[in-house]
Protein backbone atom coordinates (compact mmCIF):
# COMPACT_ATOMS: atom_id res chain seq x y z
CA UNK A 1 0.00 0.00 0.00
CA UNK A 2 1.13 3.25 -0.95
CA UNK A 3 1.77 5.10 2.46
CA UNK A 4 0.72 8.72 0.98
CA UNK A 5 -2.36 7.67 -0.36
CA UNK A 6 -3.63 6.08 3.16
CA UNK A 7 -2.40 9.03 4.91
CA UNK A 8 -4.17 11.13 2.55
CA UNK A 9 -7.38 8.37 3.04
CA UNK A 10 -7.23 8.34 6.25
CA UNK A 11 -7.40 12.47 6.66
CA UNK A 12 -10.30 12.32 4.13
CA UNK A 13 -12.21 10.08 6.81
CA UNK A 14 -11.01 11.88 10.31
CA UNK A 15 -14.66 14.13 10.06
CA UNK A 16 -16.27 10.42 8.94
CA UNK A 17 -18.76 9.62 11.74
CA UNK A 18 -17.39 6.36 13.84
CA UNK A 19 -19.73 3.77 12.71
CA UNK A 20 -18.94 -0.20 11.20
CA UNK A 21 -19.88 1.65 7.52
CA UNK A 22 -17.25 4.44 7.27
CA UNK A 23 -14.84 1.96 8.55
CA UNK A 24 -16.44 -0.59 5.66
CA UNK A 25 -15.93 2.58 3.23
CA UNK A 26 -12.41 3.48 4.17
CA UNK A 27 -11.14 -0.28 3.61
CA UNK A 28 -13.16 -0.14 0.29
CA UNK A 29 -11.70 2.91 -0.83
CA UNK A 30 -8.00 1.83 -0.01
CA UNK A 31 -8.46 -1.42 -1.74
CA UNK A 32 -9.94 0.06 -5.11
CA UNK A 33 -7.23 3.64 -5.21
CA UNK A 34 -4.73 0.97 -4.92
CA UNK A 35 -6.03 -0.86 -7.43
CA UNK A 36 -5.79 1.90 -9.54
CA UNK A 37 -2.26 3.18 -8.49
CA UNK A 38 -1.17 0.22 -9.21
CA UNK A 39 -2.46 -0.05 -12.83
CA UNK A 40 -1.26 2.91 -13.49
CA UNK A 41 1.90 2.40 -12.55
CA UNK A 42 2.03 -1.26 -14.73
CA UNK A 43 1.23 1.29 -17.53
CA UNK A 44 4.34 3.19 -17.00
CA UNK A 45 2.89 6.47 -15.43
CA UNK A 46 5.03 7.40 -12.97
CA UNK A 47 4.47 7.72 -8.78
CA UNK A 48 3.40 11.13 -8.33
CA UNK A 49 1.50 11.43 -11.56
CA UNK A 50 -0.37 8.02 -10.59
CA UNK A 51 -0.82 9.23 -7.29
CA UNK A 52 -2.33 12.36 -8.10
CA UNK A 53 -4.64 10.80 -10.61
CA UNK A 54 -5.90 8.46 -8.05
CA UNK A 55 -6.59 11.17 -5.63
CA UNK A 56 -8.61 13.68 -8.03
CA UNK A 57 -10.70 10.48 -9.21
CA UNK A 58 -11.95 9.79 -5.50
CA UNK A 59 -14.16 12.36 -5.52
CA UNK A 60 -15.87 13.96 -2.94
CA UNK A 61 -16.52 11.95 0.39
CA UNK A 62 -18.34 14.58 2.33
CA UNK A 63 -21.78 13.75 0.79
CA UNK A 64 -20.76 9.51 1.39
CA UNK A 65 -20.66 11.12 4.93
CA UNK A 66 -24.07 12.28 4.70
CA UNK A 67 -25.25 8.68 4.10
CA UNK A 68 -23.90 7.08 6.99
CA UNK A 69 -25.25 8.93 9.60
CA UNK A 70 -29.21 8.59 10.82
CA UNK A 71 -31.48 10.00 8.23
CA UNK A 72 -33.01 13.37 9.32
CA UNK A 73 -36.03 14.96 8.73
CA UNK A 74 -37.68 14.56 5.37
CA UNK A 75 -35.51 12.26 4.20
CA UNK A 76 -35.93 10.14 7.10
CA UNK A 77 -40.19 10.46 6.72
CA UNK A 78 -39.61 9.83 3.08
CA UNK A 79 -37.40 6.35 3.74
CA UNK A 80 -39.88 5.48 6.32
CA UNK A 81 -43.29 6.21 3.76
CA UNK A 82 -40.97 3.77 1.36
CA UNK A 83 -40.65 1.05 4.05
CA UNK A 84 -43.97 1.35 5.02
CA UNK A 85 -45.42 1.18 1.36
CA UNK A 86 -43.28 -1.60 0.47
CA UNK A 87 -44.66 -3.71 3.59
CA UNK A 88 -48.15 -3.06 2.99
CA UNK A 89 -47.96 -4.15 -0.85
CA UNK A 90 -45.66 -7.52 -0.09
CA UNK A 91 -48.08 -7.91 2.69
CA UNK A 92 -51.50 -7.35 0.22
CA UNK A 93 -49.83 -9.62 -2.69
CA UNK A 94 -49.03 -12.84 -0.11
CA UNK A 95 -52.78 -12.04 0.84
CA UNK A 96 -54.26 -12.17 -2.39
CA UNK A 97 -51.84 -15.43 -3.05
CA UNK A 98 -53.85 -17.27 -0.15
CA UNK A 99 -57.28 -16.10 -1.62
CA UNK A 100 -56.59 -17.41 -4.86
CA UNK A 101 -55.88 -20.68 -3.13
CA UNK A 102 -58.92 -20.75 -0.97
CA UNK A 103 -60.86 -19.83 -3.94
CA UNK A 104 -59.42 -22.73 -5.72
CA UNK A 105 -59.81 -25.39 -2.79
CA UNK A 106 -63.54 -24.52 -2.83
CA UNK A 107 -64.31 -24.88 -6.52
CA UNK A 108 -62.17 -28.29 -5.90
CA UNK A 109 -64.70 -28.96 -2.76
CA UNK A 110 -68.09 -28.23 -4.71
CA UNK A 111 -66.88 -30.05 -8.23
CA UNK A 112 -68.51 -32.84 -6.95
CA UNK A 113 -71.80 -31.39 -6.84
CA UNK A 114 -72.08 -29.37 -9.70
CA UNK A 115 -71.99 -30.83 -13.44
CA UNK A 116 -69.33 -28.38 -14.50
CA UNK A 117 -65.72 -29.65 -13.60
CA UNK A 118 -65.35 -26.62 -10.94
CA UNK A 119 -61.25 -27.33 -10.45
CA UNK A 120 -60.41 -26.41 -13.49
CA UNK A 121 -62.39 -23.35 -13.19
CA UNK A 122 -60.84 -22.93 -10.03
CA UNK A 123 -57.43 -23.74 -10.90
CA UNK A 124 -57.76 -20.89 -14.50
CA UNK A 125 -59.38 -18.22 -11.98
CA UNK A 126 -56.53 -18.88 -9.56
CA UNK A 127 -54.17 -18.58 -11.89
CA UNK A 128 -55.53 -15.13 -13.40
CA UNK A 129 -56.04 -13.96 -9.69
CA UNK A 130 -52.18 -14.70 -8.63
CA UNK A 131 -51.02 -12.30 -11.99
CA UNK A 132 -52.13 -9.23 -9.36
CA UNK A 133 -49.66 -9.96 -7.13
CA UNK A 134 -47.02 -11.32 -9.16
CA UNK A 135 -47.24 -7.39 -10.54
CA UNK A 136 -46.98 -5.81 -7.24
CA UNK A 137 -43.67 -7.74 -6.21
CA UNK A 138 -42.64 -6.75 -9.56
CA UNK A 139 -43.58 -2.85 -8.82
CA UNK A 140 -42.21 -3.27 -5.59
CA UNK A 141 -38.72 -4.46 -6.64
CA UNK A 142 -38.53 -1.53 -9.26
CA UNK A 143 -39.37 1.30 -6.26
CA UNK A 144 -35.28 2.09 -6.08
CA UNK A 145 -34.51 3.63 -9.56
CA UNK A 146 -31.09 3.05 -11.28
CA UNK A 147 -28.12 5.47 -9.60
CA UNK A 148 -27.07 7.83 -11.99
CA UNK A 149 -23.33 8.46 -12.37
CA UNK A 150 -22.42 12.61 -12.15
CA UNK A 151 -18.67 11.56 -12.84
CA UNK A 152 -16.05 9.24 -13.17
CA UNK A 153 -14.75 8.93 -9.42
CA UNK A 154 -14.42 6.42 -7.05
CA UNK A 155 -17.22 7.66 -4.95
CA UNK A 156 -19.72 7.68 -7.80
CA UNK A 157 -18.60 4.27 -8.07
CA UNK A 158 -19.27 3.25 -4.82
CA UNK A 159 -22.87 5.63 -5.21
CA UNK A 160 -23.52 3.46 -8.11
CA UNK A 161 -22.67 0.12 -5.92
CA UNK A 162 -24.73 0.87 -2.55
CA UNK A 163 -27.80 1.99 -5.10
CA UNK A 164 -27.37 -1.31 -7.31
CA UNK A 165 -27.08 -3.26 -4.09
CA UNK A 166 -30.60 -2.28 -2.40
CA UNK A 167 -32.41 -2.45 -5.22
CA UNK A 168 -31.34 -5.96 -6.12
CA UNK A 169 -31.99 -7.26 -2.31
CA UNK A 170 -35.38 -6.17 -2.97
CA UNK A 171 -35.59 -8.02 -6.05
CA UNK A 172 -34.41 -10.77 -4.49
CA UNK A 173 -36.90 -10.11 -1.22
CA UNK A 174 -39.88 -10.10 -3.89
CA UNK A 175 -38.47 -13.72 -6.04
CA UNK A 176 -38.20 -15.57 -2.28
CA UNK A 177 -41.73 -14.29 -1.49
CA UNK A 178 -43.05 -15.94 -4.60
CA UNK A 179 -41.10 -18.93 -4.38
CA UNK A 180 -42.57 -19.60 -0.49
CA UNK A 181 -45.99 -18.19 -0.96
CA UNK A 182 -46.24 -20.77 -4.37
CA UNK A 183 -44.83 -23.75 -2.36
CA UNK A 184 -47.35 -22.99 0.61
CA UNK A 185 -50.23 -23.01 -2.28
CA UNK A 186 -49.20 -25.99 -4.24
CA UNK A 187 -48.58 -27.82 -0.83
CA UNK A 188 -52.15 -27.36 0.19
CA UNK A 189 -53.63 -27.66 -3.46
CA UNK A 190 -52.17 -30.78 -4.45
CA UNK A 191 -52.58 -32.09 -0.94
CA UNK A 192 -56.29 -31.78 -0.81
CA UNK A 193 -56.62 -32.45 -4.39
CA UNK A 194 -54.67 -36.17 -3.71
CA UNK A 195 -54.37 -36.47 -0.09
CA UNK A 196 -50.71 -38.01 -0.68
CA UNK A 197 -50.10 -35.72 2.58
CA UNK A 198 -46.99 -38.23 3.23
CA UNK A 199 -44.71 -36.88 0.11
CA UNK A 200 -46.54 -33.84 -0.96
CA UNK A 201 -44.14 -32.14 1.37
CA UNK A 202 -41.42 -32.67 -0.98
CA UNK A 203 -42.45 -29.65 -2.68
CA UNK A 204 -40.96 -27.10 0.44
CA UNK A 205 -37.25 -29.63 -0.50
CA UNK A 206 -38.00 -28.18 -4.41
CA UNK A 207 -38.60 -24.93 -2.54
CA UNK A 208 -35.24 -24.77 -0.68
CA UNK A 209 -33.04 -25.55 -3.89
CA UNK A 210 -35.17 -22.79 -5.99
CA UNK A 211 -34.33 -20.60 -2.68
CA UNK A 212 -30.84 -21.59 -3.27
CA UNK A 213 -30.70 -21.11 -6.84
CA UNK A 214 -31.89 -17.52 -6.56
CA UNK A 215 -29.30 -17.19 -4.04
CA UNK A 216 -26.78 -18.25 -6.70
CA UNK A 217 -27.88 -16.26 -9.62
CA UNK A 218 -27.85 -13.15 -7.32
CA UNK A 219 -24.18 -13.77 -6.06
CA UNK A 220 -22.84 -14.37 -9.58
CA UNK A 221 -24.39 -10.85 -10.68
CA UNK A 222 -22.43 -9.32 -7.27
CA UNK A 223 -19.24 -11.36 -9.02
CA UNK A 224 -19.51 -9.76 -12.00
């Protein structure tokens, strides 16, 4: 490590409030300028001209400051209004998921009696009923817009990161709803509809690996 540059780091971050994330940051942003100083310097630019270029491309790190403190004011009633409208929509959709099933298990219960085959009435109306919420977990993984870069610095990159990075563990939040809230239904569908109660719940085992799979494609995507 170049000892100039972490001085100069580690002045940047004496006004940094003393938290685990500004001590996160300050690793992160001696890992990636030496990163860069280094590349440079493979590239033949010499020590002070790579070290000042690494230094003007960090940016500024007073407003990363600004994010690791407590949210004030209306930012704080504006992240709060998000957290609350996110809850009540995941909450709504995983309600309407277990209506739709209901409303299938009693067409399934009254086929009997009726000269119209009911389930698959039940199963088609179940199916156009769970679209509703399969849009709202949709709608609510796309509530964090893309970060948009102002410049080419090391902060913006790590702007661009933290904004990238919340948005996709809602996305991920709204896939493992689906996958749970389906294996729930199809337990209790198929269940009923067979009463093989003694390996129907092999379906929460095909539930786990799809759990795990998302898990995968997610941490490839951080890889890349």
């Amino acid at each position: 490590m170049n000892e100039r540059m972490r001085s100069h780091i580690e002045t940047l971050f004496e006004d940094a409030p003393k938290t685990r994330k500004a001590f996160e940051l300050r690793e992160e942003l001696l890992v990636n300028s030496e990163e860069r100083y280094q590349d440079l310097i493979a590239t033949g630019v010499s020590d002070d001209d790579a070290f000042k270029h690494v230094i003007s491309s960090i940016g500024n790190v007073s407003e990363l400051f600004q994010g690791l403190v407590e949210a004030k004011g209306e930012d704080k009633e504006e992240l709060e209004a998000r957290a609350k409208k996110i809850a009540v929509i995941k909450t709504a959709a995983v309600g309407i998921y277990i209506f739709s099933a209901a409303l299938f298990l009693a067409f399934a219960m009254f086929d009997m009696y009726s000269p119209m085959d009911l389930s698959t009435l039940g199963l088609i109306t179940m199916i156009f009923i769970d679209i509703i919420p399969t849009c709202m977990l949709v709608y609510v993984s796309n509530l964090y817009p893309k970060y948009q870069r102002k410049e080419d610095t090391i902060v913006e990159d790590f702007k661009e990161w933290k904004s990238e990075n919340k948005k996709a563990r809602s996305i991920k939040g709204a896939v493992s709803c689906i996958v749970w809230t389906l294996a729930v239904l199809l337990y209790f569908i198929i269940s009923f509809a067979t009463f093989a109660w003694y390996v129907t719940w092999v379906i929460f085992i095909a539930a786990g690996c799809a759990q795990a799979i998302v898990e995968l494609v997610f941490r490839l995507k951080e890889m890349k």
